[in-house]
ModelCIF file with pLDDT and N, C-alpha, C, O atoms, coordinates in Angstrom:
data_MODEL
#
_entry.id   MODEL 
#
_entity.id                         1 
_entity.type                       polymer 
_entity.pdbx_number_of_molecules   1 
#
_entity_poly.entity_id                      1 
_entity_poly.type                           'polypeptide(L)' 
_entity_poly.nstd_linkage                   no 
_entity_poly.nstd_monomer                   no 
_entity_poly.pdbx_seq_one_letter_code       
;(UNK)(UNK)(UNK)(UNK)(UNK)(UNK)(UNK)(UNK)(UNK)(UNK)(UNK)(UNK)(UNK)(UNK)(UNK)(UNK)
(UNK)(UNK)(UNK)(UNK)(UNK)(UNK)(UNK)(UNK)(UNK)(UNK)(UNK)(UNK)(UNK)(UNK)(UNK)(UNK)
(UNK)(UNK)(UNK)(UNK)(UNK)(UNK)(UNK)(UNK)(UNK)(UNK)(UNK)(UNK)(UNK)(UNK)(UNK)(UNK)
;
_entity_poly.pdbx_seq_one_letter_code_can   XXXXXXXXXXXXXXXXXXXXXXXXXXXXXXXXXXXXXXXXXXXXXXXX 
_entity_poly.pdbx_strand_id                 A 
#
loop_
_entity_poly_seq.entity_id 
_entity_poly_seq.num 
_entity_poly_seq.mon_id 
_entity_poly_seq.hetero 
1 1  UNK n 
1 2  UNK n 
1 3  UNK n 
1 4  UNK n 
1 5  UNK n 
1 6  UNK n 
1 7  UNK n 
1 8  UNK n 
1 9  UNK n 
1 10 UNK n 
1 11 UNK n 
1 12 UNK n 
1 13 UNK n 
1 14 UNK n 
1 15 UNK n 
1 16 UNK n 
1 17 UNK n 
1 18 UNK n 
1 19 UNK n 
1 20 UNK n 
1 21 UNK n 
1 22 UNK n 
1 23 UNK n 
1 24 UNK n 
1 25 UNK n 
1 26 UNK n 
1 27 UNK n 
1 28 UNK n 
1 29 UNK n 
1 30 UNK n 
1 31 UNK n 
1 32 UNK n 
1 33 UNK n 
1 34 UNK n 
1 35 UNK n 
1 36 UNK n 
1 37 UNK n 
1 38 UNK n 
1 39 UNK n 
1 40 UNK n 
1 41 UNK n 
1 42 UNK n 
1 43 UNK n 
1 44 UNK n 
1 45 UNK n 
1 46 UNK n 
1 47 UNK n 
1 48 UNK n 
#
_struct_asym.id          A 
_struct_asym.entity_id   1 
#
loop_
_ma_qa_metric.id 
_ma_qa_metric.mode 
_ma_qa_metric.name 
_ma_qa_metric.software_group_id 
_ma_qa_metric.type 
1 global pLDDT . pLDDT 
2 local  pLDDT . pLDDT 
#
_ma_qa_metric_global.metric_id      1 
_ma_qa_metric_global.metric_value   90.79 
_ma_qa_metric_global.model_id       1 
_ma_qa_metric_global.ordinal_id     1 
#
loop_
_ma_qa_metric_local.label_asym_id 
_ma_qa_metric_local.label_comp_id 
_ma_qa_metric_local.label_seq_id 
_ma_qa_metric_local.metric_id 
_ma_qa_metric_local.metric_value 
_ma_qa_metric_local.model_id 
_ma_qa_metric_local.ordinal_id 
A UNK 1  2 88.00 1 1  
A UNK 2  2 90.00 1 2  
A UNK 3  2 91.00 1 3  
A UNK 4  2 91.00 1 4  
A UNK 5  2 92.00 1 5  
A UNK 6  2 93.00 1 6  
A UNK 7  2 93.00 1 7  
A UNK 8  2 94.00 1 8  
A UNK 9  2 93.00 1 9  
A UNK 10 2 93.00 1 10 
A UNK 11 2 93.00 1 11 
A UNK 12 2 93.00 1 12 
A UNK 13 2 94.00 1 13 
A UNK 14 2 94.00 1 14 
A UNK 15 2 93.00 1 15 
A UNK 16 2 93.00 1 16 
A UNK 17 2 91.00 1 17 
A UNK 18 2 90.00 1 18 
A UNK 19 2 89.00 1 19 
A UNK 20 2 89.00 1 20 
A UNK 21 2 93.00 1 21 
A UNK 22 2 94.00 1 22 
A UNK 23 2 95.00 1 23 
A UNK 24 2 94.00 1 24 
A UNK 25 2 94.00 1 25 
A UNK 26 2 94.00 1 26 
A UNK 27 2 92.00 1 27 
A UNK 28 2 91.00 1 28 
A UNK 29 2 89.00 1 29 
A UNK 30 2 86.00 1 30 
A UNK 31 2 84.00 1 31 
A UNK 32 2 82.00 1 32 
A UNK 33 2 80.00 1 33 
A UNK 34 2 85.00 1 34 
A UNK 35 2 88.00 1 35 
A UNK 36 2 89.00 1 36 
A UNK 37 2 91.00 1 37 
A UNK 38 2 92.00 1 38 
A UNK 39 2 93.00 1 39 
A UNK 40 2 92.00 1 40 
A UNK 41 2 93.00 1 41 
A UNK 42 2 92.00 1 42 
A UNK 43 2 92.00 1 43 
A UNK 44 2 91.00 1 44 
A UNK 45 2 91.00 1 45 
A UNK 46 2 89.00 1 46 
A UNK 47 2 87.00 1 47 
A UNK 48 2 88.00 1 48 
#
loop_
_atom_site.group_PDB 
_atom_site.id 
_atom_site.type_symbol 
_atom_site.label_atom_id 
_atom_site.label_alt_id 
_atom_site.label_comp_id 
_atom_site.label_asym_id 
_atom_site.label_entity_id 
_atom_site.label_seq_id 
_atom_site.pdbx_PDB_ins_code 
_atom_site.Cartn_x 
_atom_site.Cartn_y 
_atom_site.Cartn_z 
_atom_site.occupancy 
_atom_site.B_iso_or_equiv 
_atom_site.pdbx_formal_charge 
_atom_site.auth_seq_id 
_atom_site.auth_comp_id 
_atom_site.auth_asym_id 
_atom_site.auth_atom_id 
_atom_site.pdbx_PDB_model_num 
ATOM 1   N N  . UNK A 1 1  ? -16.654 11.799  -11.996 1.00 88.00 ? 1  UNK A N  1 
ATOM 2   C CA . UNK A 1 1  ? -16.343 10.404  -11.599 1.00 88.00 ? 1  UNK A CA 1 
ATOM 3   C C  . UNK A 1 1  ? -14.952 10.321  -10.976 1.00 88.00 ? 1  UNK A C  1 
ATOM 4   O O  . UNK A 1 1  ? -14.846 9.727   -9.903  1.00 88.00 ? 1  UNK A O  1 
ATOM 5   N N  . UNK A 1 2  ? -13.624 10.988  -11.685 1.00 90.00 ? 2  UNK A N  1 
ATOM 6   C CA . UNK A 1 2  ? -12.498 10.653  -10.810 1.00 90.00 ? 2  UNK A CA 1 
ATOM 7   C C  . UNK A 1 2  ? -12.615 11.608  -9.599  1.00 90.00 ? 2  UNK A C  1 
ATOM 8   O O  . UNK A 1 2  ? -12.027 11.123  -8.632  1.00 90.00 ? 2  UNK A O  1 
ATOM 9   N N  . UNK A 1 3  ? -13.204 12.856  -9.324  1.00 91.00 ? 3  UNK A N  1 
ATOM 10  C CA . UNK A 1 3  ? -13.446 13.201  -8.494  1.00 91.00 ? 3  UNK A CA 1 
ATOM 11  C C  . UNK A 1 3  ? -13.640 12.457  -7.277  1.00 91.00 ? 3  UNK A C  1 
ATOM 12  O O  . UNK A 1 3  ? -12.984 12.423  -6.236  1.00 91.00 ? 3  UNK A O  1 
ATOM 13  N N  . UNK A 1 4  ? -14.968 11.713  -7.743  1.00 91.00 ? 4  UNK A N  1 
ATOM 14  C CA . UNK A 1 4  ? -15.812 10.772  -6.330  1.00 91.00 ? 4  UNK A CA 1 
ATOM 15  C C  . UNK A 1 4  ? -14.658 9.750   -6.312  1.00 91.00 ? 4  UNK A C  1 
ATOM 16  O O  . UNK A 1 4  ? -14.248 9.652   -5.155  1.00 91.00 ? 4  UNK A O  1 
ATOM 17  N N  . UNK A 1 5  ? -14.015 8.990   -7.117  1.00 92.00 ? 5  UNK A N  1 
ATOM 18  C CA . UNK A 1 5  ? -13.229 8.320   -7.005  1.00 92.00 ? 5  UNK A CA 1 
ATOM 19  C C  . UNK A 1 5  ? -12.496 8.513   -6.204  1.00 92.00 ? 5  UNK A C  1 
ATOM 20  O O  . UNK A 1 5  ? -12.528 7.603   -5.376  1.00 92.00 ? 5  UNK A O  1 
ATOM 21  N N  . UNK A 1 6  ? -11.538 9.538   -5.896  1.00 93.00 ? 6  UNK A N  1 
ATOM 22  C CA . UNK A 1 6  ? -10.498 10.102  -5.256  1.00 93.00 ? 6  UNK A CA 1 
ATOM 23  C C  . UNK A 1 6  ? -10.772 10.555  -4.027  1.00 93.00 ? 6  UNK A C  1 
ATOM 24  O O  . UNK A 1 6  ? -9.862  10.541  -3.198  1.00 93.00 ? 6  UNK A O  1 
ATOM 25  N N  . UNK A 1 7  ? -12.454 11.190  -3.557  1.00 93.00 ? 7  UNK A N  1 
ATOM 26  C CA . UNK A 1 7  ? -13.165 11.558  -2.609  1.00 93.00 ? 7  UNK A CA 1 
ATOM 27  C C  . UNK A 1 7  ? -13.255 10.070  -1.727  1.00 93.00 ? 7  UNK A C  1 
ATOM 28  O O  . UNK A 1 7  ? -12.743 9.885   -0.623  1.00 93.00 ? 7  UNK A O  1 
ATOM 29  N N  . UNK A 1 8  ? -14.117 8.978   -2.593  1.00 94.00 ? 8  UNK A N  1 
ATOM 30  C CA . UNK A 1 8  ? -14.112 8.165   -1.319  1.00 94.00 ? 8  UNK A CA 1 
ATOM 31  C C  . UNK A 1 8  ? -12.824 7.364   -1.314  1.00 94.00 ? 8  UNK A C  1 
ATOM 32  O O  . UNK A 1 8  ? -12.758 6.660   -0.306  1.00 94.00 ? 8  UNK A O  1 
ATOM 33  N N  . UNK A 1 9  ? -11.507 7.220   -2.335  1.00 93.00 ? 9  UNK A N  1 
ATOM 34  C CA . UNK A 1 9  ? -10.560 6.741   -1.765  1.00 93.00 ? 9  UNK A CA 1 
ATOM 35  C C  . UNK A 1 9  ? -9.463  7.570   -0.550  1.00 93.00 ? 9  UNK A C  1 
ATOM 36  O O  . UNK A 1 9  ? -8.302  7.209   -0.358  1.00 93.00 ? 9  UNK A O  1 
ATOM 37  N N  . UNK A 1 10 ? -10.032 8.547   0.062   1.00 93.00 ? 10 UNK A N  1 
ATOM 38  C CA . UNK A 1 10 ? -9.502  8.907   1.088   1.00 93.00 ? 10 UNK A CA 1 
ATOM 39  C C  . UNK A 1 10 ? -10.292 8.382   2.390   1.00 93.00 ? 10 UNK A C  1 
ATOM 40  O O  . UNK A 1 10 ? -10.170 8.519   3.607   1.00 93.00 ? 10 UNK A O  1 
ATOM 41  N N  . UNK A 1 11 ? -11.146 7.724   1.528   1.00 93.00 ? 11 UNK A N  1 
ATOM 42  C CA . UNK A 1 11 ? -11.983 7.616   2.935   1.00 93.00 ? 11 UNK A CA 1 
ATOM 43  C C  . UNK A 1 11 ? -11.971 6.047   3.014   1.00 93.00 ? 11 UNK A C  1 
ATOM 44  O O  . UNK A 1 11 ? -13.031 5.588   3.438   1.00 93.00 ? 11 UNK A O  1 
ATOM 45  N N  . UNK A 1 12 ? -10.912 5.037   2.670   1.00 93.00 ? 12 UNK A N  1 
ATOM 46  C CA . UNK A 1 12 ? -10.515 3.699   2.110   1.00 93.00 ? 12 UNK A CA 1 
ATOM 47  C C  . UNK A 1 12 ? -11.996 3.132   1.338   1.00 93.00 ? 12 UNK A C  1 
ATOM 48  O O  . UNK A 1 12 ? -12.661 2.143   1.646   1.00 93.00 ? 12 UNK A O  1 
ATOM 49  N N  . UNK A 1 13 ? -12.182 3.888   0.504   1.00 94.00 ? 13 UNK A N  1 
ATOM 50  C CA . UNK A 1 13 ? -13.308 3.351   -0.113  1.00 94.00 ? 13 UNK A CA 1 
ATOM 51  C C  . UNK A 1 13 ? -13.381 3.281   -1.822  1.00 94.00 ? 13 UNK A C  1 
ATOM 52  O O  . UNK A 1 13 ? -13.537 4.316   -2.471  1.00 94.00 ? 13 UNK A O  1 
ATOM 53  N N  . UNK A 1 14 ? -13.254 1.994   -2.452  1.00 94.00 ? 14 UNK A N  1 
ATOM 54  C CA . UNK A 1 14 ? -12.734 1.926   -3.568  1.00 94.00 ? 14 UNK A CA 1 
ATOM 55  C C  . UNK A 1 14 ? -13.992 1.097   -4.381  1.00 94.00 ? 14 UNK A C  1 
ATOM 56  O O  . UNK A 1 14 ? -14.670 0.171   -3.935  1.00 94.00 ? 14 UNK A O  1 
ATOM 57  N N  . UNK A 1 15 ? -14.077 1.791   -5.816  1.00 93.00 ? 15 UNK A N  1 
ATOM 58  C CA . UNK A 1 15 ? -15.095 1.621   -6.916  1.00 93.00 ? 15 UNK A CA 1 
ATOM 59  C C  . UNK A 1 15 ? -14.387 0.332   -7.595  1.00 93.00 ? 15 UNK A C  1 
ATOM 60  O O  . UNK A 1 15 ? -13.163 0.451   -7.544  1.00 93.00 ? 15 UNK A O  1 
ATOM 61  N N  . UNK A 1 16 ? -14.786 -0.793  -8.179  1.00 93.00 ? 16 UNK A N  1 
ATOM 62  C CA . UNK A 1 16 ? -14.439 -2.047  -8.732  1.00 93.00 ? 16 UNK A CA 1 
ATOM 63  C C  . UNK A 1 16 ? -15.452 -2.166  -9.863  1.00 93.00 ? 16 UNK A C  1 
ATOM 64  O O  . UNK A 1 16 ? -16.590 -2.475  -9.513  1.00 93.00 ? 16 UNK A O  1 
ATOM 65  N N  . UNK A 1 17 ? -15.282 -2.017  -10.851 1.00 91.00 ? 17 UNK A N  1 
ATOM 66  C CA . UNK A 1 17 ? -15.710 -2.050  -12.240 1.00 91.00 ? 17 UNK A CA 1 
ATOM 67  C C  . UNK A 1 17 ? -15.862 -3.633  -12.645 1.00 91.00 ? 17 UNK A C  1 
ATOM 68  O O  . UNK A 1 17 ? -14.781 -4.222  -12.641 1.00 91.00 ? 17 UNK A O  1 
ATOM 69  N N  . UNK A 1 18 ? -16.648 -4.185  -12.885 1.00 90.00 ? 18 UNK A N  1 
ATOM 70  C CA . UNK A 1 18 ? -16.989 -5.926  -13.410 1.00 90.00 ? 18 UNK A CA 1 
ATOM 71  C C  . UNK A 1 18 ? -18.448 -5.834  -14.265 1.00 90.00 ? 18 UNK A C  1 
ATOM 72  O O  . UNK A 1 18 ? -19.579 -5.479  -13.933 1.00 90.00 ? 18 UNK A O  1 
ATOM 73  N N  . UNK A 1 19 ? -17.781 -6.397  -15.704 1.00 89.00 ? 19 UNK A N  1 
ATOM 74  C CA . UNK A 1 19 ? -19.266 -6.240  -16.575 1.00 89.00 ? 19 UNK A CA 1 
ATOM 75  C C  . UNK A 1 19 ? -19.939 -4.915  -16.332 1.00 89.00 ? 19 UNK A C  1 
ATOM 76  O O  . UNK A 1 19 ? -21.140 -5.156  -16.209 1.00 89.00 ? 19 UNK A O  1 
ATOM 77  N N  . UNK A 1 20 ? -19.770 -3.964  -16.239 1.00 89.00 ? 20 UNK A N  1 
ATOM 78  C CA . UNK A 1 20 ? -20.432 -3.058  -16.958 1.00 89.00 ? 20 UNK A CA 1 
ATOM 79  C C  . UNK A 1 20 ? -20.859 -2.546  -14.749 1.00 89.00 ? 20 UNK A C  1 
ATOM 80  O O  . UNK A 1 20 ? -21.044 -1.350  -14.525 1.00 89.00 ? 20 UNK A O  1 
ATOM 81  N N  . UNK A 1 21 ? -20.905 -3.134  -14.027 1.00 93.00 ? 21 UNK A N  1 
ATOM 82  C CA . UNK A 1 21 ? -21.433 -2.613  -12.554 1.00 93.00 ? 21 UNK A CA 1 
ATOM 83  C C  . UNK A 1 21 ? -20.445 -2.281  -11.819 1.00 93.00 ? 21 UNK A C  1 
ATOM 84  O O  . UNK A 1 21 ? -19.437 -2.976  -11.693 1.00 93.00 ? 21 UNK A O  1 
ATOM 85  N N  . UNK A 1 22 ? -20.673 -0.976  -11.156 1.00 94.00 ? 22 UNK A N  1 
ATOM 86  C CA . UNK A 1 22 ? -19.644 -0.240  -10.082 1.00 94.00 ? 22 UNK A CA 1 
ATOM 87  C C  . UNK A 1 22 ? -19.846 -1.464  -8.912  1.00 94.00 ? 22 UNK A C  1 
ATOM 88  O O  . UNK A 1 22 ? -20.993 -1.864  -8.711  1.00 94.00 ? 22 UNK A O  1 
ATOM 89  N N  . UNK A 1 23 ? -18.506 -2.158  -8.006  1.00 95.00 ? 23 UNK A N  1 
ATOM 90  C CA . UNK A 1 23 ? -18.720 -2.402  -6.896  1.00 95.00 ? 23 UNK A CA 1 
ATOM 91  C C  . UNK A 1 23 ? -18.046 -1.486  -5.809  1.00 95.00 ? 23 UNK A C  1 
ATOM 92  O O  . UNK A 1 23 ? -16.843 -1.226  -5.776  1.00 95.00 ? 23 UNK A O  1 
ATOM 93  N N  . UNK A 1 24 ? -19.178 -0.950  -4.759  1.00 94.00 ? 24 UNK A N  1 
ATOM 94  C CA . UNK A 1 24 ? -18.384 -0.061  -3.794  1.00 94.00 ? 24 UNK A CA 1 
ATOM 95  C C  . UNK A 1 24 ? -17.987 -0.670  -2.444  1.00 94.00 ? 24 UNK A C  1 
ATOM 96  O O  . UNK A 1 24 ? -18.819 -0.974  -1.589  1.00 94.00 ? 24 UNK A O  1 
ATOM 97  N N  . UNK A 1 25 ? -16.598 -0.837  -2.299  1.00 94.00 ? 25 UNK A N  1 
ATOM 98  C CA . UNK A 1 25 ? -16.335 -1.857  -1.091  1.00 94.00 ? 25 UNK A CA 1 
ATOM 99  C C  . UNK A 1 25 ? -15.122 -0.991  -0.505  1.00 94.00 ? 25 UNK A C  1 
ATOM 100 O O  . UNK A 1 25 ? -14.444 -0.106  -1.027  1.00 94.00 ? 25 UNK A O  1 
ATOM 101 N N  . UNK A 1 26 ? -15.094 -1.619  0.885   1.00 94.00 ? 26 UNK A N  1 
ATOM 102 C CA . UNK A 1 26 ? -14.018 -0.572  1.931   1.00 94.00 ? 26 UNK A CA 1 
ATOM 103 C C  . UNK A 1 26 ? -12.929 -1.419  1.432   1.00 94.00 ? 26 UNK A C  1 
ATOM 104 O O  . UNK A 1 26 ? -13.249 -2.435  0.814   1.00 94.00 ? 26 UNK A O  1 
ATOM 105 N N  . UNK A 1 27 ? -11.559 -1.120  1.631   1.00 92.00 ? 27 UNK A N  1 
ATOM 106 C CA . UNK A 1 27 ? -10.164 -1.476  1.618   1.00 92.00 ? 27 UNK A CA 1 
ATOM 107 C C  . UNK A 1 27 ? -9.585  -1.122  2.517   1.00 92.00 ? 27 UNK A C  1 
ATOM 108 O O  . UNK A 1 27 ? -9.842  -0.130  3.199   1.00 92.00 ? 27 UNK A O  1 
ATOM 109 N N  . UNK A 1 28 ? -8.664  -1.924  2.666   1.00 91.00 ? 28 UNK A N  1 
ATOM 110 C CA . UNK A 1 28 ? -7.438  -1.573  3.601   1.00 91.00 ? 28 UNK A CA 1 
ATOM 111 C C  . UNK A 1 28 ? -6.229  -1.373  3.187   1.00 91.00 ? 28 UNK A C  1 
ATOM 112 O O  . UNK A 1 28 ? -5.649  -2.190  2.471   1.00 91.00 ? 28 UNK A O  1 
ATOM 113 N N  . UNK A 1 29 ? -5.621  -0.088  3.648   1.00 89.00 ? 29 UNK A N  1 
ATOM 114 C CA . UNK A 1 29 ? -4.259  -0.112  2.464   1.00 89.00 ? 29 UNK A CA 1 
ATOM 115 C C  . UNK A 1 29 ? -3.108  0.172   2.803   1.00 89.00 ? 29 UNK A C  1 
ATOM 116 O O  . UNK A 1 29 ? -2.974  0.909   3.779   1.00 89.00 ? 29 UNK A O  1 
ATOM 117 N N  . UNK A 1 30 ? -2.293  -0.173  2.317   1.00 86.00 ? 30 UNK A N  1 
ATOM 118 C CA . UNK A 1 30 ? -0.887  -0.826  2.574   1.00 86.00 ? 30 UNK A CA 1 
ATOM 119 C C  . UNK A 1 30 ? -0.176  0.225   3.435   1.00 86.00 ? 30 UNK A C  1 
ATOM 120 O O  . UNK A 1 30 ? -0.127  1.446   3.290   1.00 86.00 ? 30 UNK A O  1 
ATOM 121 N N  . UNK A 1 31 ? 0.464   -0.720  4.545   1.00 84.00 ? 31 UNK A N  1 
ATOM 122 C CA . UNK A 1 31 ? 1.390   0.174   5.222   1.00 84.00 ? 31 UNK A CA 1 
ATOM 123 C C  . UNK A 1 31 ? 2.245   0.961   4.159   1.00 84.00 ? 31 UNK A C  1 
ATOM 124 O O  . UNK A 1 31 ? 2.006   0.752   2.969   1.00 84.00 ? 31 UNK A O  1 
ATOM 125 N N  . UNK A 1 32 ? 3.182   1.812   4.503   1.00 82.00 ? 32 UNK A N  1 
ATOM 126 C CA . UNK A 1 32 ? 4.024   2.419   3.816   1.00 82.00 ? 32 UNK A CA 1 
ATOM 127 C C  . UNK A 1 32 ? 5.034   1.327   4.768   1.00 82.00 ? 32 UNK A C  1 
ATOM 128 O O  . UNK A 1 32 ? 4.991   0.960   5.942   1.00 82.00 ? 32 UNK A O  1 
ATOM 129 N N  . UNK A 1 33 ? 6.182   0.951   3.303   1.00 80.00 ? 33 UNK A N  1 
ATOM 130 C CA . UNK A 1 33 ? 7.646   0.158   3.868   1.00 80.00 ? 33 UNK A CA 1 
ATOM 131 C C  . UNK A 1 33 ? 8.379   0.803   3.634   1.00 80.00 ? 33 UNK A C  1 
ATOM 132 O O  . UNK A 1 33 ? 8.536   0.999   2.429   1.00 80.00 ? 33 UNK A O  1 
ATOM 133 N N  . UNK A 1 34 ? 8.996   1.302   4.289   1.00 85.00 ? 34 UNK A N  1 
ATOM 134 C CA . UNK A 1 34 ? 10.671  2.606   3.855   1.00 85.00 ? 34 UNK A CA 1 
ATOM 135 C C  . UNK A 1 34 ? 11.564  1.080   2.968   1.00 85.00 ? 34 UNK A C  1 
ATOM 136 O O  . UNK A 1 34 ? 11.580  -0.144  3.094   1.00 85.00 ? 34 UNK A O  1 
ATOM 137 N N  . UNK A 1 35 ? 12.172  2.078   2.122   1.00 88.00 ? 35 UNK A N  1 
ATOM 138 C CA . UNK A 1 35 ? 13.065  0.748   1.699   1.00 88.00 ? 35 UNK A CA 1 
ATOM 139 C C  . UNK A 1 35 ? 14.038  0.610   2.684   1.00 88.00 ? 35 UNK A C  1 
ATOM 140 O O  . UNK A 1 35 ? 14.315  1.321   3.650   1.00 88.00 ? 35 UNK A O  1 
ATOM 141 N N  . UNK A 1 36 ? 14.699  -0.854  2.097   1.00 89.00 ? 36 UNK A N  1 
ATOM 142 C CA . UNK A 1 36 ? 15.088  -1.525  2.573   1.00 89.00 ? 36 UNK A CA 1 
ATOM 143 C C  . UNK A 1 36 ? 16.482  -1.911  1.820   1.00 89.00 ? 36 UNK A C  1 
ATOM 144 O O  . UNK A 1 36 ? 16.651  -1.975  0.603   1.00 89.00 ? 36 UNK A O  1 
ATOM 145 N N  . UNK A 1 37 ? 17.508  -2.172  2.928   1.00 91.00 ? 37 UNK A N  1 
ATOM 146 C CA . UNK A 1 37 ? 19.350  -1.648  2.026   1.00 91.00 ? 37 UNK A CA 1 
ATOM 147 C C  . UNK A 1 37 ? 19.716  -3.312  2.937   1.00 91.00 ? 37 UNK A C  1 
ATOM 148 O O  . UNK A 1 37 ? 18.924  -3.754  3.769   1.00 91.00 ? 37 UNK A O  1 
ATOM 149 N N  . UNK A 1 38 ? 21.163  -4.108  2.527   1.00 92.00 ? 38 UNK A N  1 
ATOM 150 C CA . UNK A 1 38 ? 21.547  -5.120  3.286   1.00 92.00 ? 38 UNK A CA 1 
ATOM 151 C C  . UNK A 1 38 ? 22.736  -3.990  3.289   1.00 92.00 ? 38 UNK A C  1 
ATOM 152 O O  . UNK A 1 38 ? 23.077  -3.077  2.538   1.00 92.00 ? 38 UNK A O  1 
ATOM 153 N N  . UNK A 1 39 ? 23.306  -4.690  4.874   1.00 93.00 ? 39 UNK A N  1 
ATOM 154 C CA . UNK A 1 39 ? 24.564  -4.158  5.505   1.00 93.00 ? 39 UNK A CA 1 
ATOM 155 C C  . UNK A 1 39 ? 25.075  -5.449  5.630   1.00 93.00 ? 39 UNK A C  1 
ATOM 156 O O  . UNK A 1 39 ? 24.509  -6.465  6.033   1.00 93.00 ? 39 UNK A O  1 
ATOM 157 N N  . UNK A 1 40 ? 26.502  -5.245  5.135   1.00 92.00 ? 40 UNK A N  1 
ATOM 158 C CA . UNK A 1 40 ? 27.457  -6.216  5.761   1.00 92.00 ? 40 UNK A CA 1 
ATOM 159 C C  . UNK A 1 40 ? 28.754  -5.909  6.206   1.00 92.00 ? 40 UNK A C  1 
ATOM 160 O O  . UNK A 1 40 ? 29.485  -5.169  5.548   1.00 92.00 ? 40 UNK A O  1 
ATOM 161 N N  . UNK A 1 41 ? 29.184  -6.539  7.529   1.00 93.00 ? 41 UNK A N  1 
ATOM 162 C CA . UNK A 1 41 ? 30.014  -5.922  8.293   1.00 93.00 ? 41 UNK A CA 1 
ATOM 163 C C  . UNK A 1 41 ? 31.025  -7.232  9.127   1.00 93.00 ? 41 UNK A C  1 
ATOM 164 O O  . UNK A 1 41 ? 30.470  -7.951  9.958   1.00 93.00 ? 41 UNK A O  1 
ATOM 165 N N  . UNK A 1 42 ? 32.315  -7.397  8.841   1.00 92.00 ? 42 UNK A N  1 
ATOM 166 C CA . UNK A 1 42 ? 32.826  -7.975  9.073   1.00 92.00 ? 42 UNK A CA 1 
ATOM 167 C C  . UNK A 1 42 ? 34.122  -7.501  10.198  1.00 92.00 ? 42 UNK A C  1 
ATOM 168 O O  . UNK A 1 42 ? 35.043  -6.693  10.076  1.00 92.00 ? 42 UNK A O  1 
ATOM 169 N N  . UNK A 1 43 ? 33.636  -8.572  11.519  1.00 92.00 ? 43 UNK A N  1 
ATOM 170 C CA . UNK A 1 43 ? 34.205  -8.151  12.763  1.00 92.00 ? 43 UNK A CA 1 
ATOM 171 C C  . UNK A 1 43 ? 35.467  -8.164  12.695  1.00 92.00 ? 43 UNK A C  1 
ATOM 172 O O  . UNK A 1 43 ? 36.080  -8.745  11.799  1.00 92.00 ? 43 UNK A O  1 
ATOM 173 N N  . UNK A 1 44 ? 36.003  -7.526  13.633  1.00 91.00 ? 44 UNK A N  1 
ATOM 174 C CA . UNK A 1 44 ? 37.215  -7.036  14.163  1.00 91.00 ? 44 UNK A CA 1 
ATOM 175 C C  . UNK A 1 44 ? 37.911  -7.882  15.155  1.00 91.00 ? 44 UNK A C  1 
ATOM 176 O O  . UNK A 1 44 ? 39.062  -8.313  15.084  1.00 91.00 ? 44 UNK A O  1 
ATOM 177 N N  . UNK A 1 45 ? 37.068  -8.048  16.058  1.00 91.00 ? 45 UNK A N  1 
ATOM 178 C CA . UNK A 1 45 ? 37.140  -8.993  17.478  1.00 91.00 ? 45 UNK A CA 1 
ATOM 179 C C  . UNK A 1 45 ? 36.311  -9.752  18.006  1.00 91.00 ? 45 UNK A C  1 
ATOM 180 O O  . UNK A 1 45 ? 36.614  -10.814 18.551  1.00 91.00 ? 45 UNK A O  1 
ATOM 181 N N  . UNK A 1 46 ? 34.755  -9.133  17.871  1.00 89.00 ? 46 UNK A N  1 
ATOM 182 C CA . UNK A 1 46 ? 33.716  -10.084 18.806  1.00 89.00 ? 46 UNK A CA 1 
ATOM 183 C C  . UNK A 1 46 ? 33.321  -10.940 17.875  1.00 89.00 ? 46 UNK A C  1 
ATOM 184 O O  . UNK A 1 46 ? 33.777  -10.663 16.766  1.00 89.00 ? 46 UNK A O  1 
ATOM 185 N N  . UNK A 1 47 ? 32.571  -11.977 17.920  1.00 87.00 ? 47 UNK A N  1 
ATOM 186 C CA . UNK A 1 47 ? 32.053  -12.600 16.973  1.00 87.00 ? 47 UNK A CA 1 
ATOM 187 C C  . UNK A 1 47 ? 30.618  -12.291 16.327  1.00 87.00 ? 47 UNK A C  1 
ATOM 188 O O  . UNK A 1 47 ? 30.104  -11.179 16.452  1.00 87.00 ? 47 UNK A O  1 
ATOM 189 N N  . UNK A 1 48 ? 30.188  -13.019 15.841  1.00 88.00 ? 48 UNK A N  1 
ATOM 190 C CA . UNK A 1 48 ? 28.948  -12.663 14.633  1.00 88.00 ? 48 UNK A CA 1 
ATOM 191 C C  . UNK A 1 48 ? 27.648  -12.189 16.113  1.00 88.00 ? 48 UNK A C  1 
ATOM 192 O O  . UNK A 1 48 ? 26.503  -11.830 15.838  1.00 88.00 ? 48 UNK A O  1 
#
């Protein structure tokens, strides 16, 4: 079972467990987001 699990989630295809019945439905899945840092930088001469 985690086998097939892992088999069709490469293939965006994910098992959903409710009351006791497998549901087999496609997904779409998340971009990858690189993190994310704030910069702050306070001018010299030009403005903002």
């Amino acid at each position: 079972r985690a086998f097939i699990k892992r088999y069709l989630g490469n293939m965006n295809i994910a098992i959903y467990n409710k009351q006791g019945i497998d549901y087999v439905a496609p997904f779409t899945p998340k971009a990858y987001v690189p993190p994310q840092e704030t910069f702050v930088y306070r001018p010299r001469f030009r403005s903002v």
